[in-house]
N, C-alpha and C. Protein backbone atom coordinates (compact mmCIF):
# COMPACT_ATOMS: atom_id res chain seq x y z
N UNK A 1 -4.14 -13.12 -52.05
CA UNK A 1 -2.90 -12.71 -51.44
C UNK A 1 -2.88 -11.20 -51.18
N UNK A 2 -3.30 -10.57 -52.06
CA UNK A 2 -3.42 -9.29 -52.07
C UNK A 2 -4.07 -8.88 -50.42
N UNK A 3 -5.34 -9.42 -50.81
CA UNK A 3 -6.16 -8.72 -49.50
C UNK A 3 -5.73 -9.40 -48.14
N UNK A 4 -5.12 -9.94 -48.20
CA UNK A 4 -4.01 -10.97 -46.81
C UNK A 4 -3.57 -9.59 -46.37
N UNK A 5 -2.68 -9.10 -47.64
CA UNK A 5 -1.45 -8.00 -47.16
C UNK A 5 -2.33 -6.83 -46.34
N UNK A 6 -3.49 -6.75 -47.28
CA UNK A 6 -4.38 -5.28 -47.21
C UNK A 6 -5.22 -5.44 -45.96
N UNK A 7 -5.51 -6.77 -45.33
CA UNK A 7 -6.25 -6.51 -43.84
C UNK A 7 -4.65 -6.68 -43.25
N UNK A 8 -3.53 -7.31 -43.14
CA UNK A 8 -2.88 -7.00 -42.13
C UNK A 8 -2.26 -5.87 -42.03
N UNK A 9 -2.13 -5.09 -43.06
CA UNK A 9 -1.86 -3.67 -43.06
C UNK A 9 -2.64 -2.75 -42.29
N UNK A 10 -3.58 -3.25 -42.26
CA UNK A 10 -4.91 -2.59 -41.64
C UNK A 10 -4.72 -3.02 -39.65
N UNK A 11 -4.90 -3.63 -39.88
CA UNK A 11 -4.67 -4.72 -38.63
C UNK A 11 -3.47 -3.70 -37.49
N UNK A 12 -2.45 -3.57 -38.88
CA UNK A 12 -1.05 -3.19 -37.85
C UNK A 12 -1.20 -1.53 -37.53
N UNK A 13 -2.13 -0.90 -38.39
CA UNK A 13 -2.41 0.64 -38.29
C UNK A 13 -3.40 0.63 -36.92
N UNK A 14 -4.30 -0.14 -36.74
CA UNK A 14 -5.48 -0.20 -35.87
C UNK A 14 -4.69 -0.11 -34.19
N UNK A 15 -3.66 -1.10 -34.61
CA UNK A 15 -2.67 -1.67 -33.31
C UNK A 15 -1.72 -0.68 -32.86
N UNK A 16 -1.19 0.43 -33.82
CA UNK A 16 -0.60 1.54 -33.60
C UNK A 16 -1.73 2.59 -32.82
N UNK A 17 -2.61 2.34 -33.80
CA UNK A 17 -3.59 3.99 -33.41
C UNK A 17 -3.36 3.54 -31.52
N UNK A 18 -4.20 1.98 -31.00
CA UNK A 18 -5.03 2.09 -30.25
C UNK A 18 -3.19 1.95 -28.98
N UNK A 19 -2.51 1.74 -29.57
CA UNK A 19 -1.06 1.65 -28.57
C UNK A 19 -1.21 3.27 -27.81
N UNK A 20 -0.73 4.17 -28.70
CA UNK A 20 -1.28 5.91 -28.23
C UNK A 20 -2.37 5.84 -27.60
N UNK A 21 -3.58 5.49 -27.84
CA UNK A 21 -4.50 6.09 -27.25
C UNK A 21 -4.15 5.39 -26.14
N UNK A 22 -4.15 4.24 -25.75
CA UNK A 22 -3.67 3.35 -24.34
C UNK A 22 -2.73 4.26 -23.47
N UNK A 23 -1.75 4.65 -24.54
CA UNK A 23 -0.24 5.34 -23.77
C UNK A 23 -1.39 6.98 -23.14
N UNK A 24 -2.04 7.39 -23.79
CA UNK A 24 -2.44 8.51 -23.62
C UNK A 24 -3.12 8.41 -22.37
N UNK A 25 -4.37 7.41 -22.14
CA UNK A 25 -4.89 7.19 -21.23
C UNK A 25 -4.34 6.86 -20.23
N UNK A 26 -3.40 6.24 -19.87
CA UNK A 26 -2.15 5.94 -18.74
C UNK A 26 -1.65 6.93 -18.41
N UNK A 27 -0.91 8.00 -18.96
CA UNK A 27 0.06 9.01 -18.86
C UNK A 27 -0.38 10.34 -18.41
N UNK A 28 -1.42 10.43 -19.20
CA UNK A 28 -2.12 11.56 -18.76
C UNK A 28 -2.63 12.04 -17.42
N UNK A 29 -3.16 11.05 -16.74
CA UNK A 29 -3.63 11.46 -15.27
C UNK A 29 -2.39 11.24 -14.71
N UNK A 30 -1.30 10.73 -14.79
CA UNK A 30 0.30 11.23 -14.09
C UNK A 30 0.89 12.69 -13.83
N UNK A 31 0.43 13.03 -15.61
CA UNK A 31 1.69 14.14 -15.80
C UNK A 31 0.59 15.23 -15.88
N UNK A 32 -0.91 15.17 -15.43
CA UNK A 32 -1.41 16.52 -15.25
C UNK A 32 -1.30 17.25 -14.12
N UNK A 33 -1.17 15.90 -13.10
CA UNK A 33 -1.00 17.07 -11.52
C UNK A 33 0.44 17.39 -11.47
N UNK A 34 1.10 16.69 -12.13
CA UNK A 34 3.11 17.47 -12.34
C UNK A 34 2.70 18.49 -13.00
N UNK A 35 2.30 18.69 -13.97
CA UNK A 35 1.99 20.10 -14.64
C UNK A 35 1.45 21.08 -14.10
N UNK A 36 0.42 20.75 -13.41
CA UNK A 36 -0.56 21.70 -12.93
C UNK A 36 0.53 22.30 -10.94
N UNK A 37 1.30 21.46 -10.56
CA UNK A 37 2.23 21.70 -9.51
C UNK A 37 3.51 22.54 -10.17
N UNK A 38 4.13 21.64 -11.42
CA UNK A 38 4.64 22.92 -12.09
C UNK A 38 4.92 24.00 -12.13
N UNK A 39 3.33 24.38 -12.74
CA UNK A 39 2.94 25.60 -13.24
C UNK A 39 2.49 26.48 -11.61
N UNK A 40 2.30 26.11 -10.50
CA UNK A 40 2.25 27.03 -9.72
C UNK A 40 3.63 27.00 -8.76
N UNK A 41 4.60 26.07 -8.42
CA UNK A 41 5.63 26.26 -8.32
C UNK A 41 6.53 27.43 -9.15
N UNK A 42 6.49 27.55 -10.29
CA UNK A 42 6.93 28.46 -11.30
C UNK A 42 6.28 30.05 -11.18
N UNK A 43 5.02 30.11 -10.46
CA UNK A 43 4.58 31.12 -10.05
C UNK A 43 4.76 31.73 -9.03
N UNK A 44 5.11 30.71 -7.98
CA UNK A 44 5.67 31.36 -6.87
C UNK A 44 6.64 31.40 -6.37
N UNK A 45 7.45 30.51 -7.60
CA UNK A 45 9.21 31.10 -7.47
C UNK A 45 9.30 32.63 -8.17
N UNK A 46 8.94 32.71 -9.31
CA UNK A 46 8.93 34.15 -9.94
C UNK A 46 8.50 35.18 -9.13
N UNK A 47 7.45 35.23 -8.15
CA UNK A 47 6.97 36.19 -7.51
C UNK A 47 7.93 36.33 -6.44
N UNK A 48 8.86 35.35 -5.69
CA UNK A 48 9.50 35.29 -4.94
C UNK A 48 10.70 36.23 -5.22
N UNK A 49 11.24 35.92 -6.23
CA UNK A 49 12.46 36.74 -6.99
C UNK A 49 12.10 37.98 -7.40
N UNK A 50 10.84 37.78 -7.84
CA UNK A 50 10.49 39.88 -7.97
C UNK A 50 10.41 40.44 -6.59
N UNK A 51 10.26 40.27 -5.60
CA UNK A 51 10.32 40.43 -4.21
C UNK A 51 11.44 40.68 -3.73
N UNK A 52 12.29 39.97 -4.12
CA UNK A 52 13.95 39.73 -3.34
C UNK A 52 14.57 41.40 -4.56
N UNK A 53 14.11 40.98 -5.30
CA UNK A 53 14.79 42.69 -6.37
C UNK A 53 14.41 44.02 -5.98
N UNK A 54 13.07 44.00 -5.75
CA UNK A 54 12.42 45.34 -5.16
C UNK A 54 13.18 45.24 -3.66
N UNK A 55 13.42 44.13 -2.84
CA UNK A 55 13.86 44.75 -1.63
C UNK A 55 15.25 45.15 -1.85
N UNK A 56 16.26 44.71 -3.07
CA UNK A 56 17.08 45.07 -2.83
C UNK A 56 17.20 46.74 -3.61
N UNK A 57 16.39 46.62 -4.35
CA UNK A 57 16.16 48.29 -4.77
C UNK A 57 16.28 49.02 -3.71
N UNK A 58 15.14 48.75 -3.02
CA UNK A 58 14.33 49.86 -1.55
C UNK A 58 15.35 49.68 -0.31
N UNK A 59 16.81 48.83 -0.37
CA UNK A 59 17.61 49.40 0.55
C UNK A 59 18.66 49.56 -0.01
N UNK A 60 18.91 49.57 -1.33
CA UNK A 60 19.98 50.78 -1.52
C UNK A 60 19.85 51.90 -2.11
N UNK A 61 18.29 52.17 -2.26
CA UNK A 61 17.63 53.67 -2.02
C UNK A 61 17.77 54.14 -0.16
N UNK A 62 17.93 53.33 0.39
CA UNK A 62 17.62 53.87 1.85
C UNK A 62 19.21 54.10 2.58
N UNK A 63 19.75 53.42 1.93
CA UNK A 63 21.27 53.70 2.47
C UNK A 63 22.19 54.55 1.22
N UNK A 64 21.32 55.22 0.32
CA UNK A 64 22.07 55.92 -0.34
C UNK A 64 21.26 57.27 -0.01
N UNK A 65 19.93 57.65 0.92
CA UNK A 65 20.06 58.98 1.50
C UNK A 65 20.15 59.77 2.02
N UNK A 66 20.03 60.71 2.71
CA UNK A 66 20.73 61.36 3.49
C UNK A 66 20.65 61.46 4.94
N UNK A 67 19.04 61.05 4.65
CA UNK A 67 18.67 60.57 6.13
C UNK A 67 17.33 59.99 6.50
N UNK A 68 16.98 59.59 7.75
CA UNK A 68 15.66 58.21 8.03
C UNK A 68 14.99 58.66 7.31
N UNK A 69 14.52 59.78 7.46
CA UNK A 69 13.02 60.31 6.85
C UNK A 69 12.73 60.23 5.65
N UNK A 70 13.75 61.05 4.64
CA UNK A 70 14.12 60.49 3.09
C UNK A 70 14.37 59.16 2.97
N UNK A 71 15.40 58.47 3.70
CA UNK A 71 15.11 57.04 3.35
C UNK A 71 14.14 56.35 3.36
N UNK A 72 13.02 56.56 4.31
CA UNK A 72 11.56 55.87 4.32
C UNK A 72 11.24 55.97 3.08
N UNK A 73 11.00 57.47 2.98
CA UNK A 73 10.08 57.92 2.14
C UNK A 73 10.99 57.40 0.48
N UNK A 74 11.62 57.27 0.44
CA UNK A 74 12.39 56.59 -0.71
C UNK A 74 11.65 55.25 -0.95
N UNK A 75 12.18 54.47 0.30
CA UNK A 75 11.38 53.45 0.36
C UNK A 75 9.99 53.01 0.09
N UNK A 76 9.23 53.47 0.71
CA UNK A 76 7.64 53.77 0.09
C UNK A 76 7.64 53.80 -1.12
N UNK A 77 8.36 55.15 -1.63
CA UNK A 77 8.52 55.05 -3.26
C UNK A 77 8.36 54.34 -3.94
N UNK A 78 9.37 53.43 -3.79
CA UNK A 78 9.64 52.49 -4.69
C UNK A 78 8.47 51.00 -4.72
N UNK A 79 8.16 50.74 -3.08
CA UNK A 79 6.84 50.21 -3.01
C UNK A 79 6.01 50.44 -3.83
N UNK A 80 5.63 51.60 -3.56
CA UNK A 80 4.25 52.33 -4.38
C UNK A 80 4.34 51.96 -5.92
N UNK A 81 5.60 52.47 -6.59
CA UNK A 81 5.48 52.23 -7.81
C UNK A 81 5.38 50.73 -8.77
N UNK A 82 6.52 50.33 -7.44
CA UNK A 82 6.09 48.69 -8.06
C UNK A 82 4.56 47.99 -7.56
N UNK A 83 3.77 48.89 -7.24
CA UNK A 83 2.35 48.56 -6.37
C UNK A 83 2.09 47.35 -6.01
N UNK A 84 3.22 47.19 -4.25
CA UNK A 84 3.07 46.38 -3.18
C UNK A 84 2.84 46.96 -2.32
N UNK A 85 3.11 48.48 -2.13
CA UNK A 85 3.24 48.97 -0.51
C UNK A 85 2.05 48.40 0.40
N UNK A 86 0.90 48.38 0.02
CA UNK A 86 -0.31 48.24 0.82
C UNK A 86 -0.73 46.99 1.07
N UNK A 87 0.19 45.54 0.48
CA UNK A 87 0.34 44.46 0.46
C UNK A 87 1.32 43.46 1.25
N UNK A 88 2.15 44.40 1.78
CA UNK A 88 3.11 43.91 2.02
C UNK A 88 4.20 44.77 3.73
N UNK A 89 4.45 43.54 4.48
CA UNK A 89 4.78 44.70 5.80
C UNK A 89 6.44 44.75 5.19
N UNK A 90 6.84 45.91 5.81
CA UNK A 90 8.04 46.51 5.38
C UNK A 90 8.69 46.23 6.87
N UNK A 91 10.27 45.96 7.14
CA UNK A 91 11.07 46.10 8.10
C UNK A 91 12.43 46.71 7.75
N UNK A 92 12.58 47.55 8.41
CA UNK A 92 13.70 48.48 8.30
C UNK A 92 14.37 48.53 9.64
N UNK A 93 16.03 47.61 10.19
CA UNK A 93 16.81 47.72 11.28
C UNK A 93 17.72 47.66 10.87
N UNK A 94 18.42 48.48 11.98
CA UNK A 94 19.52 48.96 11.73
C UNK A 94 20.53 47.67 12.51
N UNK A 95 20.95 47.31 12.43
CA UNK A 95 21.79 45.78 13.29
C UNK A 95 23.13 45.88 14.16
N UNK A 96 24.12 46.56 13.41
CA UNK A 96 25.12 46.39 14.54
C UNK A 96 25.34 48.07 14.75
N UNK A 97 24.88 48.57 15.12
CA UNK A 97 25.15 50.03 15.21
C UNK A 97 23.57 51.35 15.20
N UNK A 98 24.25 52.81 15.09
CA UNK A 98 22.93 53.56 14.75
C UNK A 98 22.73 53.71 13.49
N UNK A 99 21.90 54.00 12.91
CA UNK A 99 21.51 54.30 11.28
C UNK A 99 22.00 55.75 11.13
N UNK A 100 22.39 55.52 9.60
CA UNK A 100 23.12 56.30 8.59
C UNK A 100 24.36 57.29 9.33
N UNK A 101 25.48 56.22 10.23
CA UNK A 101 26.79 55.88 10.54
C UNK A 101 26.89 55.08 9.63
N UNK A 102 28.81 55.56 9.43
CA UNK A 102 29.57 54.99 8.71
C UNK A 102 29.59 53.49 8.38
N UNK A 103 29.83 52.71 7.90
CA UNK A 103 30.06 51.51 8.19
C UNK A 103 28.97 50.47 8.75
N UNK A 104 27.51 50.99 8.76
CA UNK A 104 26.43 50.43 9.70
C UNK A 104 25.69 49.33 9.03
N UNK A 105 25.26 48.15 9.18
CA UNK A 105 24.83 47.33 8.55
C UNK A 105 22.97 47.31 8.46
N UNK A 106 22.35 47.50 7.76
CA UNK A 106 21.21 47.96 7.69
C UNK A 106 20.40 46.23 7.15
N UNK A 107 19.28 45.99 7.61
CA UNK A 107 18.53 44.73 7.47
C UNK A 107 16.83 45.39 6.73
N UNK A 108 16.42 44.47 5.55
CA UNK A 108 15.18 45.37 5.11
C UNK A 108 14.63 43.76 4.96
N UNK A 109 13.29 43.89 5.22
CA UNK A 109 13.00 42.53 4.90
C UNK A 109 11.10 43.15 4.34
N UNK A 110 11.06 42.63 3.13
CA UNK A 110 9.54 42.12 3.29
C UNK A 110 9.19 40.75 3.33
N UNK A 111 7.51 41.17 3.64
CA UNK A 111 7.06 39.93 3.81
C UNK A 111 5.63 40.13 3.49
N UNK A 112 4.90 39.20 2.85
CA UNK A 112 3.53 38.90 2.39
C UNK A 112 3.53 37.63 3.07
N UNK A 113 1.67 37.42 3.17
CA UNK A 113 1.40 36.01 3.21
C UNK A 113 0.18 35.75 2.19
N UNK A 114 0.67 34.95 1.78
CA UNK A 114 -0.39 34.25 0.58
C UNK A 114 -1.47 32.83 0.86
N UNK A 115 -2.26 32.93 0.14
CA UNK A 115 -3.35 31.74 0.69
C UNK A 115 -2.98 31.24 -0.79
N UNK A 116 -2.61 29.76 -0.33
CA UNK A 116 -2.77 28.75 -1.49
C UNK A 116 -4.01 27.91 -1.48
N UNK A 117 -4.42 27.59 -2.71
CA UNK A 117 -5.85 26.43 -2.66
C UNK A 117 -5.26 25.21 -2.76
N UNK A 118 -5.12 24.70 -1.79
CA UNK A 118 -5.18 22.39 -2.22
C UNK A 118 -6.41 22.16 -1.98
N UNK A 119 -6.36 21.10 -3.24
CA UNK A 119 -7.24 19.45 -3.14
C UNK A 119 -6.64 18.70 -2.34
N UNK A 120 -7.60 18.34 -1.71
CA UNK A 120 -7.50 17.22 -1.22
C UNK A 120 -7.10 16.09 -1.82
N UNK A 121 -6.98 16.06 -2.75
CA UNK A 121 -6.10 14.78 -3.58
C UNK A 121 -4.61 14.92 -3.81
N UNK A 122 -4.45 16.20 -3.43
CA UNK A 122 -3.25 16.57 -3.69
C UNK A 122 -2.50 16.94 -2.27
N UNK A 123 -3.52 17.00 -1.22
CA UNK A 123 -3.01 17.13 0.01
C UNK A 123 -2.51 15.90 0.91
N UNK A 124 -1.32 16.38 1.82
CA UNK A 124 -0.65 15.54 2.35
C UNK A 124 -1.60 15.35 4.01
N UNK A 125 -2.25 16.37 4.11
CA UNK A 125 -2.85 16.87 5.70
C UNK A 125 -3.94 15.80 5.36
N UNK A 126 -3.94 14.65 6.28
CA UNK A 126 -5.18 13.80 6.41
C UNK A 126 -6.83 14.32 6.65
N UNK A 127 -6.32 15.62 7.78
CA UNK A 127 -7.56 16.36 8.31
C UNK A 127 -8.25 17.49 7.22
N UNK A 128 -7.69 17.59 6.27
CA UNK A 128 -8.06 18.73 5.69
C UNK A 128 -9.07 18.76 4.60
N UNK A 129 -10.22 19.30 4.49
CA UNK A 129 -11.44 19.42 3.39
C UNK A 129 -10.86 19.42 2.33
N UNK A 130 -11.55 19.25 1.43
CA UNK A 130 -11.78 19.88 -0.11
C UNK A 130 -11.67 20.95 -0.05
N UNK A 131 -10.43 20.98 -1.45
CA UNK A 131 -10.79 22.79 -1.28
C UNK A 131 -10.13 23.52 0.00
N UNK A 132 -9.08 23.06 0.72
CA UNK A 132 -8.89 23.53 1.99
C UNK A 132 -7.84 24.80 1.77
N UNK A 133 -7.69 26.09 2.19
CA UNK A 133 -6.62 27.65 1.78
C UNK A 133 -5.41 26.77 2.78
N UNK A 134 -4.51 27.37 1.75
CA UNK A 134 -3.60 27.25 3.03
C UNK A 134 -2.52 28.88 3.06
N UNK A 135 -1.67 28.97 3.69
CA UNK A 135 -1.30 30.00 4.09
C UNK A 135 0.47 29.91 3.49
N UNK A 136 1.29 30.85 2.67
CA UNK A 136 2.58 30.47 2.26
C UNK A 136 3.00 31.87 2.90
N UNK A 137 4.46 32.31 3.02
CA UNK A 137 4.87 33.71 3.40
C UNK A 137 5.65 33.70 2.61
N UNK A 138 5.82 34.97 1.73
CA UNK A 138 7.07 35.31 0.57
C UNK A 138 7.44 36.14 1.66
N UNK A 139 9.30 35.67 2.02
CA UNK A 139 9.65 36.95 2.73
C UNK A 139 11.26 37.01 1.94
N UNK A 140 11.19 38.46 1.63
CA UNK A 140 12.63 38.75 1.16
C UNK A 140 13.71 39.41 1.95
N UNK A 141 14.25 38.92 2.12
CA UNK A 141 15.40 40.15 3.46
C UNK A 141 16.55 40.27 2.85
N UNK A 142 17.21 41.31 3.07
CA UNK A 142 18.38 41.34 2.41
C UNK A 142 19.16 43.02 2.89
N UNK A 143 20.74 42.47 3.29
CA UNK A 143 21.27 43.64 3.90
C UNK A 143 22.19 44.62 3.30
N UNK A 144 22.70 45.23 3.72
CA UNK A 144 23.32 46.62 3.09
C UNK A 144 24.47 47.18 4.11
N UNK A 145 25.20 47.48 4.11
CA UNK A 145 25.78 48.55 4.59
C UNK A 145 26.27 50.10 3.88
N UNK A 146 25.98 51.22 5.26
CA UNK A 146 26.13 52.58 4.20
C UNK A 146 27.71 52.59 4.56
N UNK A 147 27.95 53.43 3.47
CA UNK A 147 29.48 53.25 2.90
C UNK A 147 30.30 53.70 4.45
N UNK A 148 31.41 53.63 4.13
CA UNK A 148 32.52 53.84 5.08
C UNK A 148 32.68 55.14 5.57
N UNK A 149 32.23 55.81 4.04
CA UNK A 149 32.89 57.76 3.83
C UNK A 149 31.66 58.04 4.06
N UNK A 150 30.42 57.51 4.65
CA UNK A 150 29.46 58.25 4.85
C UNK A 150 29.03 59.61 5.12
N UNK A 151 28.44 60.96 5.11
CA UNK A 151 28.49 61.94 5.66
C UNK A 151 27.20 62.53 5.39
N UNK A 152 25.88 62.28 6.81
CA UNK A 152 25.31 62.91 6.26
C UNK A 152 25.23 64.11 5.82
């Protein structure tokens, strides 16, 4: 009686272990390409949002000085230090009016383009290799107006 209990004890541990390893083997090739999409979704939302902050830095450095030339060069600045300038095209327009007037609505936009890598297992493009770059654009824009009491 004893050893009845002691192999089905055994029996029911064997049936646990090999349940996990089953669940493991199933699950795993699911939730690695969610992870691995995840984890670069999460990278290029973050880079996106550090983008959208520096532009809004670099135009209310540009509408807080006194004039184009300092405002560029403000601008640059702040590029440089967060080291994108040489990465990234800069747009500076002025929209409903002339620059640094009262009341003028000012438009700054960057923009990068980035090469992403897909697999082909992971790609939707029928035509596309192994291994095929593809091309994303982080663009941040974002507007301003200089104050009312402006003076240069």
């Amino acid at each position: 009686m004893k050893t009845i209990k002691k192999a089905l004890s055994h029996v029911l541990r064997d049936q646990e272990g090999s349940a996990i390893t089953e669940f493991l083997i199933l699950t795993l090739p699911l939730f690695l390409p969610l992870i691995i999409f995840l984890t670069d979704f999460s990278a290029l939302a973050s880079r996106e949002i550090n983008y959208q902050t520096i532009a809004r830095q670099a135009i209310r450095a540009f509408v807080s000085s006194p004039n184009a030339s300092t405002g560029v060069a403000d601008v640059e600045f702040i590029l440089r230090e967060t080291g994108i300038i040489n990465s990234v095209d800069l747009g500076i327009t002025c929209v409903d009016g002339p620059c640094f007037t009262p009341n003028t609505l000012v438009k700054l936009t960057l923009s990068k383009k980035i090469s992403m890598r897909s697999d082909s297992m992971y790609s939707t493009n029928l035509n596309s290799s192994a291994g095929s770059e593809s091309e994303r654009a982080i663009v941040a824009t974002v507007y301003e107006r200089f104050d009312r009491w402006f003076s240069p």
